[in-house]
Protein backbone atom coordinates (compact mmCIF):
# COMPACT_ATOMS: atom_id res chain seq x y z
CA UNK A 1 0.00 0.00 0.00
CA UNK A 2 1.37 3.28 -0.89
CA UNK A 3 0.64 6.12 0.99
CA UNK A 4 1.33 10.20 0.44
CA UNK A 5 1.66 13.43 2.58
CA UNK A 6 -0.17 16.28 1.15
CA UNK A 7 1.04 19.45 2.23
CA UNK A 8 -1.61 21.94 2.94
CA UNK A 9 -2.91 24.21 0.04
CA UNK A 10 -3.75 27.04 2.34
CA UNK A 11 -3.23 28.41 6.41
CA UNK A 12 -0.48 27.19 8.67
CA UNK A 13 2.25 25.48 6.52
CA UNK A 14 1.50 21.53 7.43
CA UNK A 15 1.23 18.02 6.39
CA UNK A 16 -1.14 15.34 6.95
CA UNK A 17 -1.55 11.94 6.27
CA UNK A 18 -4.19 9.59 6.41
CA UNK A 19 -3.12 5.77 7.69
CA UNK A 20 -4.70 3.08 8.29
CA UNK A 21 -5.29 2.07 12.38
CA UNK A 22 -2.35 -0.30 12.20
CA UNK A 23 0.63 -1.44 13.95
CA UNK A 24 2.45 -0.03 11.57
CA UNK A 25 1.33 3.65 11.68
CA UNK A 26 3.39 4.98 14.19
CA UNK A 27 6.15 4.40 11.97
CA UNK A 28 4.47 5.97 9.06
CA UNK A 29 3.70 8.83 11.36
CA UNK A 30 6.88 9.18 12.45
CA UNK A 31 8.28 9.45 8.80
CA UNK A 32 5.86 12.34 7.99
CA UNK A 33 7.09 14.43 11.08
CA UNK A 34 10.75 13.99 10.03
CA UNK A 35 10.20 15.02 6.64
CA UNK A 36 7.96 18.52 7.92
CA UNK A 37 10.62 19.09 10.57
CA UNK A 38 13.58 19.12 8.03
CA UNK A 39 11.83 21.15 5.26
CA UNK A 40 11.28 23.66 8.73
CA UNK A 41 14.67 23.39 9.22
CA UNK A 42 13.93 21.99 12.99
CA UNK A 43 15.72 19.57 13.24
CA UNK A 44 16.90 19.47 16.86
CA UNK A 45 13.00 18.98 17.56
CA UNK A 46 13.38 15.54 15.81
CA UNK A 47 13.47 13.30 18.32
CA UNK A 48 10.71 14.83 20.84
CA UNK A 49 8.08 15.03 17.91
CA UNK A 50 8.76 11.58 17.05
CA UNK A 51 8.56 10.19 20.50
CA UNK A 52 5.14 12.48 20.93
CA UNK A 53 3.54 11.65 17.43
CA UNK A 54 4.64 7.98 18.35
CA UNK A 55 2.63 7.84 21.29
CA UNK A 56 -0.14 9.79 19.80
CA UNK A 57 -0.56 7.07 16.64
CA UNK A 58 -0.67 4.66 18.99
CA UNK A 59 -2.98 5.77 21.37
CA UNK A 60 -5.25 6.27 18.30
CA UNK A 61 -4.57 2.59 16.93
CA UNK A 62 -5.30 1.44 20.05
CA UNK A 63 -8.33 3.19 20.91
CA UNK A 64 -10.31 4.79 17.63
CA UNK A 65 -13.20 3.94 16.00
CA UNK A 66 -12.93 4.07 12.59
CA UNK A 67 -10.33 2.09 9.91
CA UNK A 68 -8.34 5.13 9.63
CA UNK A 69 -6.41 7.82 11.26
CA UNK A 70 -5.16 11.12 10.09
CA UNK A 71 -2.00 13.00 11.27
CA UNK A 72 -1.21 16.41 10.98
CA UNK A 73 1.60 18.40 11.36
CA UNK A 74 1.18 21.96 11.06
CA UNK A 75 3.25 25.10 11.77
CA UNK A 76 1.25 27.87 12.96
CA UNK A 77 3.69 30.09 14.61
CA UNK A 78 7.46 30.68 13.61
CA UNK A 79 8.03 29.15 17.30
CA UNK A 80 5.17 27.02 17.49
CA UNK A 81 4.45 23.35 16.15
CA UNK A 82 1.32 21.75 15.96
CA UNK A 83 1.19 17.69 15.83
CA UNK A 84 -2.29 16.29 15.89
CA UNK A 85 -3.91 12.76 15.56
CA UNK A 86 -7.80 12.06 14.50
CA UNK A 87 -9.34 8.54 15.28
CA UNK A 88 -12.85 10.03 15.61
CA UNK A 89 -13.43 7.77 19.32
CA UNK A 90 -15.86 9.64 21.35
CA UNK A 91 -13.52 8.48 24.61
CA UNK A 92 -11.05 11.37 25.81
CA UNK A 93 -7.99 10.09 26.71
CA UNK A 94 -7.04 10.15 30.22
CA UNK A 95 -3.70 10.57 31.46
CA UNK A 96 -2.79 7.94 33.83
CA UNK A 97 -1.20 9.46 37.62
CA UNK A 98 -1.10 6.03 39.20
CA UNK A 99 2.42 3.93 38.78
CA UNK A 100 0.91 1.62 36.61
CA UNK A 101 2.71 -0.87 38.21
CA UNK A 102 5.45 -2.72 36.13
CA UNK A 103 3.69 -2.62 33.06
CA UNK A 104 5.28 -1.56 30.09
CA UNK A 105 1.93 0.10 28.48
CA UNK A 106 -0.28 3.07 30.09
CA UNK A 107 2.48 5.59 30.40
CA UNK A 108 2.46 7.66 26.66
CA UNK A 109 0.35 10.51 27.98
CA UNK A 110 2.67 11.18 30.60
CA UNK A 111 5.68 10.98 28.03
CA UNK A 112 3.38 13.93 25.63
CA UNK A 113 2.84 16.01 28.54
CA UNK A 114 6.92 16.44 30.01
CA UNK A 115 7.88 17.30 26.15
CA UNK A 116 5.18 19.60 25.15
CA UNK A 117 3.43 22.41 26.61
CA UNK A 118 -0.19 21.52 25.52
C-alpha cells in the first residue's frame, strides 16, 4: 500500500496523512514528522516530535473507532508546532497518575505532557 503526505494548500504550513489504524502507523507517522521538521529546518526537535507523534498514533490505533487515522503536522507560529492525531473515538484520553505498576503500556500521555506544553 502506498501512501502520500499532502502538504496543505492554504493556512499554517502543514502536512497530513491519512493511515490506516495499524501497527504499523506509528512508523508511518513518524516518517511524515521527520520530513515537515527538516523542510522547517527543525531539526533538533526531531526526536521529541517523534517520541510524541509515536505515542499519539498509537494511542489512536489502540483506541479509535474508525479504519483510519489522520496525522497532521502543522506550523502555525514561527516558534510554534502543531502535531495532531484524528481517530474520531468519542472516549477522551485520560492521562494515567497512578504507577501503573510494572507494566510496560499506560504511560504515553505522561511521556506527551513532560515534552510539550499543551
Amino acid at each position: 500500500m502506498s501512501v502520500t503526505a499532502t502538504p496543505c494548500p492554504t493556512g499554517h504550513p502543514g502536512y497530513s496523512q491519512t493511515l490506516p489504524r495499524e501497527a504499523e502507523s506509528p512508523a508511518v507517522a513518524r516518517r511524515l514528522v521527520r520530513t515537515a521538521l527538516a523542510a522547517w529546518g527543525l531539526e533538533d526537535q526531531i526526536d521529541d516530535a517523534t517520541v510524541v507523534i509515536t505515542e499519539l498514533v498509537s494511542n489512536a490505533v489502540d483506541h479509535g473507532r474508525l479504519p483510519s487515522i489522520r496525522v497532521i503536522v502543522s506550523r502555525p507560529t514561527e516558534n510554534w508546532l502543531r502535531l495532531g492525531v484524528v481517530d474520531r473515538s468519542k472516549v477522551i484520553p485520560m492521562m494515567r497518575t497512578d504507577s501503573n505498576g510494572d507494566q510496560i503500556r499506560g504511560r504515553g500521555l505522561l511521556v506527551v505532557d513532560a515534552l510539550t506544553e499543551r
